[in-house]
C-alpha atoms as a PDB file:
ATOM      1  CA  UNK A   1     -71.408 -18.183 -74.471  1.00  0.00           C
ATOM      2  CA  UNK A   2     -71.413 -14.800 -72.938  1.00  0.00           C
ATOM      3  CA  UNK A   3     -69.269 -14.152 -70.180  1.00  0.00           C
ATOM      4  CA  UNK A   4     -69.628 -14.514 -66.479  1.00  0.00           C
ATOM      5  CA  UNK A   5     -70.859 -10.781 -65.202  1.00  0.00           C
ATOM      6  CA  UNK A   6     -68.763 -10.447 -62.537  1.00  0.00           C
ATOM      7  CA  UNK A   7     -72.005 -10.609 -59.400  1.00  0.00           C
ATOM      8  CA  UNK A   8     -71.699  -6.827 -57.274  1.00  0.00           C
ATOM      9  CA  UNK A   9     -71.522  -8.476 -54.030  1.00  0.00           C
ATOM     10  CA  UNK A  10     -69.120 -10.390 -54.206  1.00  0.00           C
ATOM     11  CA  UNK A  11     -66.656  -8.174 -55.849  1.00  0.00           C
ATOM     12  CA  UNK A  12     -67.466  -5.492 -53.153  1.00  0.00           C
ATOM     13  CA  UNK A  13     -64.230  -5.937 -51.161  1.00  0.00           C
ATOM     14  CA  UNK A  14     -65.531  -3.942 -48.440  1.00  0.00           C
ATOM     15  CA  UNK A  15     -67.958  -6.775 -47.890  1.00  0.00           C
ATOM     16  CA  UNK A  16     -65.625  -9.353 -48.168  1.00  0.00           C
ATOM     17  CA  UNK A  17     -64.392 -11.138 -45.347  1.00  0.00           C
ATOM     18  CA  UNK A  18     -60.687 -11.869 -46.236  1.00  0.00           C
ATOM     19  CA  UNK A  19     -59.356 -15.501 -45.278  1.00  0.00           C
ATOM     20  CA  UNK A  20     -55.973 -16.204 -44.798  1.00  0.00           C
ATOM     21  CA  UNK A  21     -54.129 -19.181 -46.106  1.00  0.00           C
ATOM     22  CA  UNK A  22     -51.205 -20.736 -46.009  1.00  0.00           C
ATOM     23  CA  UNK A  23     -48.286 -19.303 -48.176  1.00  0.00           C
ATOM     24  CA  UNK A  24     -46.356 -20.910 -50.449  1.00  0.00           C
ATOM     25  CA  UNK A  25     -42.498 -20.520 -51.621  1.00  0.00           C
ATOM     26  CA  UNK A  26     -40.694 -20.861 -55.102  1.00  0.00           C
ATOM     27  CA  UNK A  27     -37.314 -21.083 -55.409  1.00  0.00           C
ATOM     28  CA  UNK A  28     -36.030 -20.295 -58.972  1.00  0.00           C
ATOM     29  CA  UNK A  29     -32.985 -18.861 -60.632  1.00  0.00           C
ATOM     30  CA  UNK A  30     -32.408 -21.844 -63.553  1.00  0.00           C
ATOM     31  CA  UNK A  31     -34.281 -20.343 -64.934  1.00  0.00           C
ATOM     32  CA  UNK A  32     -36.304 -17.641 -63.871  1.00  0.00           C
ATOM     33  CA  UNK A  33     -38.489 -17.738 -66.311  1.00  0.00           C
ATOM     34  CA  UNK A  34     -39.322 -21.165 -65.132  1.00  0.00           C
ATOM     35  CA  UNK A  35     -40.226 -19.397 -61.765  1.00  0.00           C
ATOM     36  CA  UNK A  36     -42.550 -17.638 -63.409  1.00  0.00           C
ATOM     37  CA  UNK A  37     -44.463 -19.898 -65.036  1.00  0.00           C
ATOM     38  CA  UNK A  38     -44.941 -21.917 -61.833  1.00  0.00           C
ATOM     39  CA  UNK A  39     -46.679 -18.928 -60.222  1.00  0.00           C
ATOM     40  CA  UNK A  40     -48.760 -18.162 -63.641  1.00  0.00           C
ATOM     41  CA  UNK A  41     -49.771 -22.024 -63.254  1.00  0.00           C
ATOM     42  CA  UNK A  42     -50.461 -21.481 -59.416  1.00  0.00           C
ATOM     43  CA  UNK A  43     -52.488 -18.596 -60.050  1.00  0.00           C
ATOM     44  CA  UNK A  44     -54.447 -20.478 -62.980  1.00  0.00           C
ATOM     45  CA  UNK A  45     -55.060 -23.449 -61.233  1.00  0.00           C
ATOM     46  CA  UNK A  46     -56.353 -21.567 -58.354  1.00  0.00           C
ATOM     47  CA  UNK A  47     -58.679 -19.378 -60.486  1.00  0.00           C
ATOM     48  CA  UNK A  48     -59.678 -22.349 -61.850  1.00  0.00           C
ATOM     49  CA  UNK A  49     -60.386 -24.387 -58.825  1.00  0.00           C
ATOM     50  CA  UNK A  50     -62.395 -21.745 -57.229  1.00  0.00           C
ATOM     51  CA  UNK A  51     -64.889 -21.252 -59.986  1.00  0.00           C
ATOM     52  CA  UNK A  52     -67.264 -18.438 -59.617  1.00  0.00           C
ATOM     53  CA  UNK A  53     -66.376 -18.225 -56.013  1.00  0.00           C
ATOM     54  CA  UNK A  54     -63.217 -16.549 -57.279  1.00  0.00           C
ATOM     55  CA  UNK A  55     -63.437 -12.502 -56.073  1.00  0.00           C
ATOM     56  CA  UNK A  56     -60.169 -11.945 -57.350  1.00  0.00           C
ATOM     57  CA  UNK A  57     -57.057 -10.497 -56.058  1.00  0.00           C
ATOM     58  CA  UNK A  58     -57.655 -11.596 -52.223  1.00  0.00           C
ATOM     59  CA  UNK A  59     -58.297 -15.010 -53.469  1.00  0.00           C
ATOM     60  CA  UNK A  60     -54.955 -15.510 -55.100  1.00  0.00           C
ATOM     61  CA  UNK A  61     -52.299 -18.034 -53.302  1.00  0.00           C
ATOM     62  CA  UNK A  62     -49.721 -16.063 -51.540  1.00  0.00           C
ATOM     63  CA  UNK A  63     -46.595 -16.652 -53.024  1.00  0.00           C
ATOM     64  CA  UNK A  64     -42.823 -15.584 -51.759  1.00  0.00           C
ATOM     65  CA  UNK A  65     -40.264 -16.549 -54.524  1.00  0.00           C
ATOM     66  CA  UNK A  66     -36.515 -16.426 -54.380  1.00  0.00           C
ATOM     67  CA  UNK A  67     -34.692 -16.028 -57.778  1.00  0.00           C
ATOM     68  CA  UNK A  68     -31.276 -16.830 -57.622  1.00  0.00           C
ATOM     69  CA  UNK A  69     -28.930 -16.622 -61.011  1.00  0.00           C
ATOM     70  CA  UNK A  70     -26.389 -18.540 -59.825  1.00  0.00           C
ATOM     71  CA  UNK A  71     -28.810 -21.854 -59.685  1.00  0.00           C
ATOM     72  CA  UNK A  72     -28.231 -21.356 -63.443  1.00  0.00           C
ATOM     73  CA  UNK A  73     -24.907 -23.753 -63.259  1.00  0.00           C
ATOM     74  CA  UNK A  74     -27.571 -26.649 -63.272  1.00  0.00           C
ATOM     75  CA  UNK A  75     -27.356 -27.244 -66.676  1.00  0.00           C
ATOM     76  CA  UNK A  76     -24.070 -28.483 -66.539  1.00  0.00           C
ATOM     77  CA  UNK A  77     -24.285 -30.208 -63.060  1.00  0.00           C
ATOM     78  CA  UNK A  78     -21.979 -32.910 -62.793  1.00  0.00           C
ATOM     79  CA  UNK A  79     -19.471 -30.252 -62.870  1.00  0.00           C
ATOM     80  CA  UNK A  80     -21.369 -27.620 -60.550  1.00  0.00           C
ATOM     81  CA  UNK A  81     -23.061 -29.500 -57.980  1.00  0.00           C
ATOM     82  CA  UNK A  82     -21.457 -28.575 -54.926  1.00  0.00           C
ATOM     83  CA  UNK A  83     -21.060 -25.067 -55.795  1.00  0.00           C
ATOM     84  CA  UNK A  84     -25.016 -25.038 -57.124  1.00  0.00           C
ATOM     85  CA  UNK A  85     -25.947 -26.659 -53.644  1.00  0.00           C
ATOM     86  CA  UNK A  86     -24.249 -24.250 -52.035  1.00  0.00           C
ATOM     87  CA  UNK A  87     -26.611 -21.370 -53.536  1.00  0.00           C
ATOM     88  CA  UNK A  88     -29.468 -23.689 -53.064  1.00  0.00           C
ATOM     89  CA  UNK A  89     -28.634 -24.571 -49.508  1.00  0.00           C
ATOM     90  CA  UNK A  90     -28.268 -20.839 -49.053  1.00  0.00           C
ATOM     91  CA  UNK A  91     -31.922 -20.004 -51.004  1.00  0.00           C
ATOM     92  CA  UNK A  92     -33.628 -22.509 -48.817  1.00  0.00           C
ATOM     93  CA  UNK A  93     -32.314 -20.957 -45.556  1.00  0.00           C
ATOM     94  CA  UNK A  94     -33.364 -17.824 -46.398  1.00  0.00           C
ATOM     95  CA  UNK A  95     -36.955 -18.900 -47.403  1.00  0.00           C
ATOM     96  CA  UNK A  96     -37.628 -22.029 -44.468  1.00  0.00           C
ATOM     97  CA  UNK A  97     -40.316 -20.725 -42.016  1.00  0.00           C
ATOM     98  CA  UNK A  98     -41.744 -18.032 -44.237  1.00  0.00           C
ATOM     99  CA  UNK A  99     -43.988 -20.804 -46.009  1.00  0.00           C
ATOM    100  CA  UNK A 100     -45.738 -23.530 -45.010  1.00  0.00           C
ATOM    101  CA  UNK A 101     -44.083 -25.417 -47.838  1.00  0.00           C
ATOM    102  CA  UNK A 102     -42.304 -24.883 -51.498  1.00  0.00           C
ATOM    103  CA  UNK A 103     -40.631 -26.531 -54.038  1.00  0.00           C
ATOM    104  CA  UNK A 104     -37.366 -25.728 -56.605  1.00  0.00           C
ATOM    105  CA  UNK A 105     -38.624 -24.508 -60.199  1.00  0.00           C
ATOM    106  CA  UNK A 106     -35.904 -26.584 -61.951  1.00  0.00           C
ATOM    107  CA  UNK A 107     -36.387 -30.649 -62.812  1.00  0.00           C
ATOM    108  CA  UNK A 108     -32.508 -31.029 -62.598  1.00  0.00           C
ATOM    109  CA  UNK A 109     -32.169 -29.295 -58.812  1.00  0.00           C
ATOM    110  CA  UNK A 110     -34.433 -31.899 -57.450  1.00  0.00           C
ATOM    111  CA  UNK A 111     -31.985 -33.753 -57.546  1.00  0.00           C
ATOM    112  CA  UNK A 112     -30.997 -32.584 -54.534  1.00  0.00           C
ATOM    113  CA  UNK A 113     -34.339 -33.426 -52.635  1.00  0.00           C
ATOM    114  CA  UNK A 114     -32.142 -36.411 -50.373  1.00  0.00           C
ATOM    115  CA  UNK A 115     -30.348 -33.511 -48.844  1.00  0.00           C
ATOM    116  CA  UNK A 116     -33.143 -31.548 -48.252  1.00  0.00           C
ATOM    117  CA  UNK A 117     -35.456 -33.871 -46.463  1.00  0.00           C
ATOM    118  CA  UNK A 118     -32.254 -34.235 -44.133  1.00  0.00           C
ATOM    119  CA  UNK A 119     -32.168 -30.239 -43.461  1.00  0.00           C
ATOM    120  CA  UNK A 120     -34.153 -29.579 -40.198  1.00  0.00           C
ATOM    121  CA  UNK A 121     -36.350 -27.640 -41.954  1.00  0.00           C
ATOM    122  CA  UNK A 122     -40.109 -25.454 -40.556  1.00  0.00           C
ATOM    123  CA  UNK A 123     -41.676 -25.753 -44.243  1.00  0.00           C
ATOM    124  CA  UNK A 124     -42.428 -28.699 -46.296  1.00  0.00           C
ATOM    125  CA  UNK A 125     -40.410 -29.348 -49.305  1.00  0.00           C
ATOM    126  CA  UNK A 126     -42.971 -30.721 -52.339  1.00  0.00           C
ATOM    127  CA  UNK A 127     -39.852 -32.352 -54.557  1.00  0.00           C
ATOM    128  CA  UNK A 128     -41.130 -32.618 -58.491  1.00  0.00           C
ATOM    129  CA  UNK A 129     -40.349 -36.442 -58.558  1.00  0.00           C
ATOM    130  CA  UNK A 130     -42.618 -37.534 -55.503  1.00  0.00           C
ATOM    131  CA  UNK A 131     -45.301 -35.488 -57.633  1.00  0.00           C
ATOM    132  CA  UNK A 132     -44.330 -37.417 -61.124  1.00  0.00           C
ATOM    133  CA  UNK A 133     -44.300 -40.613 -59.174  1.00  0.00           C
ATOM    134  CA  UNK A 134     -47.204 -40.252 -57.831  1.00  0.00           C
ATOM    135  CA  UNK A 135     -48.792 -38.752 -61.427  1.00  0.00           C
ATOM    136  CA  UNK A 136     -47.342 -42.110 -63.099  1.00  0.00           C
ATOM    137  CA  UNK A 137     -49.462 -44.266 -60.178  1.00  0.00           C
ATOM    138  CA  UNK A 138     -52.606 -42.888 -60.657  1.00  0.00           C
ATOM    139  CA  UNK A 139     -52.715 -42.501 -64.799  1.00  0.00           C
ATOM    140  CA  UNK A 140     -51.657 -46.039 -64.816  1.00  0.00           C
ATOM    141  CA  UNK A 141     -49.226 -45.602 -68.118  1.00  0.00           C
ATOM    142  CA  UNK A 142     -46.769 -47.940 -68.811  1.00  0.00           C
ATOM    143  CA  UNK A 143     -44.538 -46.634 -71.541  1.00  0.00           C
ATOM    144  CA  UNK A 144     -43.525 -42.592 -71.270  1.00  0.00           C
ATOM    145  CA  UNK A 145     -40.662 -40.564 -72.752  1.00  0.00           C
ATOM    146  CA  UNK A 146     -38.859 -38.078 -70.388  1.00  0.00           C
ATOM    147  CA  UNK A 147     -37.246 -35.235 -71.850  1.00  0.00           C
ATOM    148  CA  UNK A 148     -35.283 -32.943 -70.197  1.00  0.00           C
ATOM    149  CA  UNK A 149     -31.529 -31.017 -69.532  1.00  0.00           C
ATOM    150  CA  UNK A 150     -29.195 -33.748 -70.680  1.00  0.00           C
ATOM    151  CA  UNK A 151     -28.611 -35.067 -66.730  1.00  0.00           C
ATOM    152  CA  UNK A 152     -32.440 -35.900 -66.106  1.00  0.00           C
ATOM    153  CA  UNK A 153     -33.080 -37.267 -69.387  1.00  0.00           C
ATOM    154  CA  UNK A 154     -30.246 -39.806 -69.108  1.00  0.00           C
ATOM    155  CA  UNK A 155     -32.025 -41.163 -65.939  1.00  0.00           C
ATOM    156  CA  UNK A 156     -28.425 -41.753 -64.507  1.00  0.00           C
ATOM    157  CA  UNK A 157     -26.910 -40.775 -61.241  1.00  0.00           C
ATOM    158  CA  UNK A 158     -28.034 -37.331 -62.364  1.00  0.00           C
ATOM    159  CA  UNK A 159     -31.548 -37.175 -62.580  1.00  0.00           C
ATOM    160  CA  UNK A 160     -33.882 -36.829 -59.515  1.00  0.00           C
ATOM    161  CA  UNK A 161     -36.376 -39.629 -61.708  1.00  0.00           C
ATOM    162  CA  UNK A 162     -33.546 -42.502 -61.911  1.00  0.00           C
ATOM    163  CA  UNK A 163     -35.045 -44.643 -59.737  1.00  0.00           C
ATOM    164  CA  UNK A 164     -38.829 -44.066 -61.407  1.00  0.00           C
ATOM    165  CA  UNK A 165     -37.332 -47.103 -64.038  1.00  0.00           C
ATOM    166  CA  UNK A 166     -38.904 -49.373 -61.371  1.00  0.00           C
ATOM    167  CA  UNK A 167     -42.093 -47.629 -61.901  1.00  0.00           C
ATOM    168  CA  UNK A 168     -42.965 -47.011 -65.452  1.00  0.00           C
ATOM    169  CA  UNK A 169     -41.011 -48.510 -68.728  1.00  0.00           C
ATOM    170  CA  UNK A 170     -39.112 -45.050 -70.588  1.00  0.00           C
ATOM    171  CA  UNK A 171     -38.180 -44.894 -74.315  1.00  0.00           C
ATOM    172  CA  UNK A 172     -34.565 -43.439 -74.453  1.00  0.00           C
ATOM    173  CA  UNK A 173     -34.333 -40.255 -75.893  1.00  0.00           C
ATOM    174  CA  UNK A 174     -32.487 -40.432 -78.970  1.00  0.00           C
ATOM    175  CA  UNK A 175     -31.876 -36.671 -79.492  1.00  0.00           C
ATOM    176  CA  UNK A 176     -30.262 -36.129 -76.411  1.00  0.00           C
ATOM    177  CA  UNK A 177     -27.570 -33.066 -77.338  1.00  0.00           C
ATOM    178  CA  UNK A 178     -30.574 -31.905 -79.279  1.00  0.00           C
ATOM    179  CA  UNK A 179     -32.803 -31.427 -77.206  1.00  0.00           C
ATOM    180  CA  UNK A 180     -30.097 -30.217 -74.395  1.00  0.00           C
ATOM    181  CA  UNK A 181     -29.109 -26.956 -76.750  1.00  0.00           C
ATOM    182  CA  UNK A 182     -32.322 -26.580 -77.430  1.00  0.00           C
ATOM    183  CA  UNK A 183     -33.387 -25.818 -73.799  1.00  0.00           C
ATOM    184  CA  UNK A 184     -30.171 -23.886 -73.329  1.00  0.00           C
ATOM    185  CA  UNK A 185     -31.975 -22.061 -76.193  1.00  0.00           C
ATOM    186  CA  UNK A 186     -34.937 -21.434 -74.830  1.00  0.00           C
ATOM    187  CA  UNK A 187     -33.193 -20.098 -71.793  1.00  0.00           C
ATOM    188  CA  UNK A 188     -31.157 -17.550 -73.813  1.00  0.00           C
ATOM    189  CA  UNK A 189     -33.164 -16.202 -76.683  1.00  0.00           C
ATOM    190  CA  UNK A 190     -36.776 -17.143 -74.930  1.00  0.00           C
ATOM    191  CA  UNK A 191     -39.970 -18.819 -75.972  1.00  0.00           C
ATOM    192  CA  UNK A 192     -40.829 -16.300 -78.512  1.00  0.00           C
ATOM    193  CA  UNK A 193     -37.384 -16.895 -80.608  1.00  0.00           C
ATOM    194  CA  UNK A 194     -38.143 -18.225 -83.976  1.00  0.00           C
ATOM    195  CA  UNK A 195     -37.751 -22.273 -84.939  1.00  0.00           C
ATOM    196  CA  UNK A 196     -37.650 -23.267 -81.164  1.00  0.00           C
ATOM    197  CA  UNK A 197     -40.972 -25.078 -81.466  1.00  0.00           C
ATOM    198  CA  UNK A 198     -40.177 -26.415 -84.779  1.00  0.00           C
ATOM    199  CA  UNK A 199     -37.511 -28.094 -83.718  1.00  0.00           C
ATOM    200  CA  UNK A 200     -39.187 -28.954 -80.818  1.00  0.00           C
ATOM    201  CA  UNK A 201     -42.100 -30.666 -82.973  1.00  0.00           C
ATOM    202  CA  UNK A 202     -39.741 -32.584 -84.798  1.00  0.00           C
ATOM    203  CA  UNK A 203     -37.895 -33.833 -82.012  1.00  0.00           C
ATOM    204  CA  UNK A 204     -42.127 -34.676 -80.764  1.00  0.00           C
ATOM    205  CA  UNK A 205     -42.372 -36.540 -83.948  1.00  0.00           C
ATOM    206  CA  UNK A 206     -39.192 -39.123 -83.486  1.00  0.00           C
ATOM    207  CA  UNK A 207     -40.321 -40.291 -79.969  1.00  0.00           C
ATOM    208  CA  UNK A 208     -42.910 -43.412 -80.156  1.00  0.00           C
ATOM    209  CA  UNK A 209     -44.184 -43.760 -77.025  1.00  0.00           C
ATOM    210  CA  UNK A 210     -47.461 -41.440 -77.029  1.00  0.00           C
ATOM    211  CA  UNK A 211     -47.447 -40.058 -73.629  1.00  0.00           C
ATOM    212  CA  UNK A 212     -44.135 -37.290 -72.837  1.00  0.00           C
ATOM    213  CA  UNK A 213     -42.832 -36.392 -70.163  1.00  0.00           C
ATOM    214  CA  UNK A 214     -41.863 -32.401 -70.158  1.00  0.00           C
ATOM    215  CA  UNK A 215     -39.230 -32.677 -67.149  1.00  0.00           C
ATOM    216  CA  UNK A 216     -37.720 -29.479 -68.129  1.00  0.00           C
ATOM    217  CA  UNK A 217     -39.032 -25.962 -66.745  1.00  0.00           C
ATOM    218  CA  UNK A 218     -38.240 -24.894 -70.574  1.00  0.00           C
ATOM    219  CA  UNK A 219     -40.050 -27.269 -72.643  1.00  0.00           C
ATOM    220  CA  UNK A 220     -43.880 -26.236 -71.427  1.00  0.00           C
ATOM    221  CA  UNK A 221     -43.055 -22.992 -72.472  1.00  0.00           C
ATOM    222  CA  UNK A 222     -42.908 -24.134 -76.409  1.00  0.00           C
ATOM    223  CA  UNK A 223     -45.557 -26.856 -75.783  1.00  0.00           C
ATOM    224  CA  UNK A 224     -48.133 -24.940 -77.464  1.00  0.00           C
ATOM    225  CA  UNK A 225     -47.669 -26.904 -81.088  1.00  0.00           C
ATOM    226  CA  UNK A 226     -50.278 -29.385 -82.561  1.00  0.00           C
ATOM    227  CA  UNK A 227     -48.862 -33.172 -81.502  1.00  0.00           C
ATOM    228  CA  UNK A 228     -50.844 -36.380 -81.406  1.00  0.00           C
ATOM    229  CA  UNK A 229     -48.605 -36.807 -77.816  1.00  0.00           C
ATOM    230  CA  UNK A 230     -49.661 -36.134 -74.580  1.00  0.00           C
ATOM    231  CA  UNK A 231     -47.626 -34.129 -72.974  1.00  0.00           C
ATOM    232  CA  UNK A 232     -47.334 -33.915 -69.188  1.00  0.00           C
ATOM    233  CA  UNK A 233     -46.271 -31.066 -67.503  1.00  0.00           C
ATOM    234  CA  UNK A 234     -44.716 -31.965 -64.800  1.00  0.00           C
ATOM    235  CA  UNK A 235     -44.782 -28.192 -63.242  1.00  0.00           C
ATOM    236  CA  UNK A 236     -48.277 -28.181 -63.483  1.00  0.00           C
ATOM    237  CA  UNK A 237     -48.133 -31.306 -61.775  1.00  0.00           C
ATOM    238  CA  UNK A 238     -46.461 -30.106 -58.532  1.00  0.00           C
ATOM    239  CA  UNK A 239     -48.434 -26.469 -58.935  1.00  0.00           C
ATOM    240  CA  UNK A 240     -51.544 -28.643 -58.529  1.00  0.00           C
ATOM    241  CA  UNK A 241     -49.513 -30.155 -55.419  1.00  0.00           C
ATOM    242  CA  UNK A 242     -48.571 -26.978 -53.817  1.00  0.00           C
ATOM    243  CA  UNK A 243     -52.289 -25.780 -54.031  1.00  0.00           C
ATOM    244  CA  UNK A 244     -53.269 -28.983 -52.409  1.00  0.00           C
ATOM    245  CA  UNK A 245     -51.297 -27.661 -49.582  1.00  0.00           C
ATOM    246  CA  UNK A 246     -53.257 -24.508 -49.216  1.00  0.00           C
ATOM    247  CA  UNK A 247     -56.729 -25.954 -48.605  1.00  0.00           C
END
């Protein structure tokens, strides 16, 4: 198929009649890579929900994004969390009324999404486990697999998804430290560092159930390896969300 000629009218910006909408925040830091990839999948999604009504660059979301290094501590959060909220508290401050709404690039700080509903906030928080919950409502599966840092895929006191175990069955994962260093990997030596999607596809290959949840900011960025799973992104899930929010 030939491509799409791009039509002269409507790429004539001096015709075009420029429409505001409402902006939208990303907090990120843990990591920022993870940051992003949420605006790549904000800016694809858009693209792609606009179809050949897309003009280009004054069609694109608006985006702020904070990137804080110290939101890093996550990973090992049962011994960090009051010093990570701290940053986060601090991040949220600084972006509240500059957005109409925004969520936290990281599965594992969603955690904190009790205290943030309770801040008296001017923009709406989208939290990554309303998203999945609602995700797991409408596909109607019954049996997943969550992976993630080793404090969301235990599904303890940890995890922002704990109490999801009312909504949808989950297989335990089995390769726990595994997969934990393996994200820490990711986050040190990047995407692009050789055997990280091996290992990922053979951790893929000991999980039964055949849909996956990727609850982990890290793990889409590997995802692109032949599996007979379906994988869920659950970033793409809440980009989807935060576009809903722009309409």
């Amino acid at each position: 198929m030939a491509p799409r000629k791009p039509n002269a009218e409507s790429t004539d910006l001096s015709r075009c009649d420029y429409v505001a909408r409402p902006r939208l925040g990303i907090i990120t830091g843990s990591g920022p890579e993870a940051g992003m990839d949420m605006w790549a999948k904000l800016l694809q999604e858009n693209r792609r929900r606009l179809g050949p009504a897309f003009r280009g660059d004054i069609d694109a979301p608006a985006v702020t994004i904070v990137s804080d290094p110290e939101l890093g501590l996550s990973m090992e959060l049962e011994k960090t969390a009051e010093t990570v909220w701290r940053a986060l508290h601090a991040d949220i401050l600084a972006l509240d009324g500059q957005v109409a709404a925004f969520s936290i690039a990281c599965n594992t700080l969603n955690l904190f999404a009790g205290r943030i509903r309770d801040l008296p906030l001017h923009s709406e928080f989208i939290s990554f486990r309303d998203v999945l919950h609602e995700y797991l409502q409408r596909s109607g599966v019954e049996r997943v697999c969550l992976l993630g840092a080793r404090p969301v895929a235990e599904l303890g006191e940890w995890s922002p998804y704990s109490d999801l175990r009312e909504a949808v069955e989950f297989e335990p994962v089995v390769q726990g430290e595994p997969l934990h260093q393996l994200i820490y990997d990711i986050k040190v030596f990047g995407a692009a560092d050789p055997g990280v999607r091996s290992r990922f596809a053979e951790l893929l290959a000991s999980i039964e159930s055949a849909t996956v949840l990727l609850a982990c900011t890290e793990l889409p960025l590997v995802a692109d390896i032949v599996t007979d799973k379906t994988l869920v992104d659950v970033t793409q899930l809440v980009a989807e969300a935060m576009l809903d929010r722009c309409i």
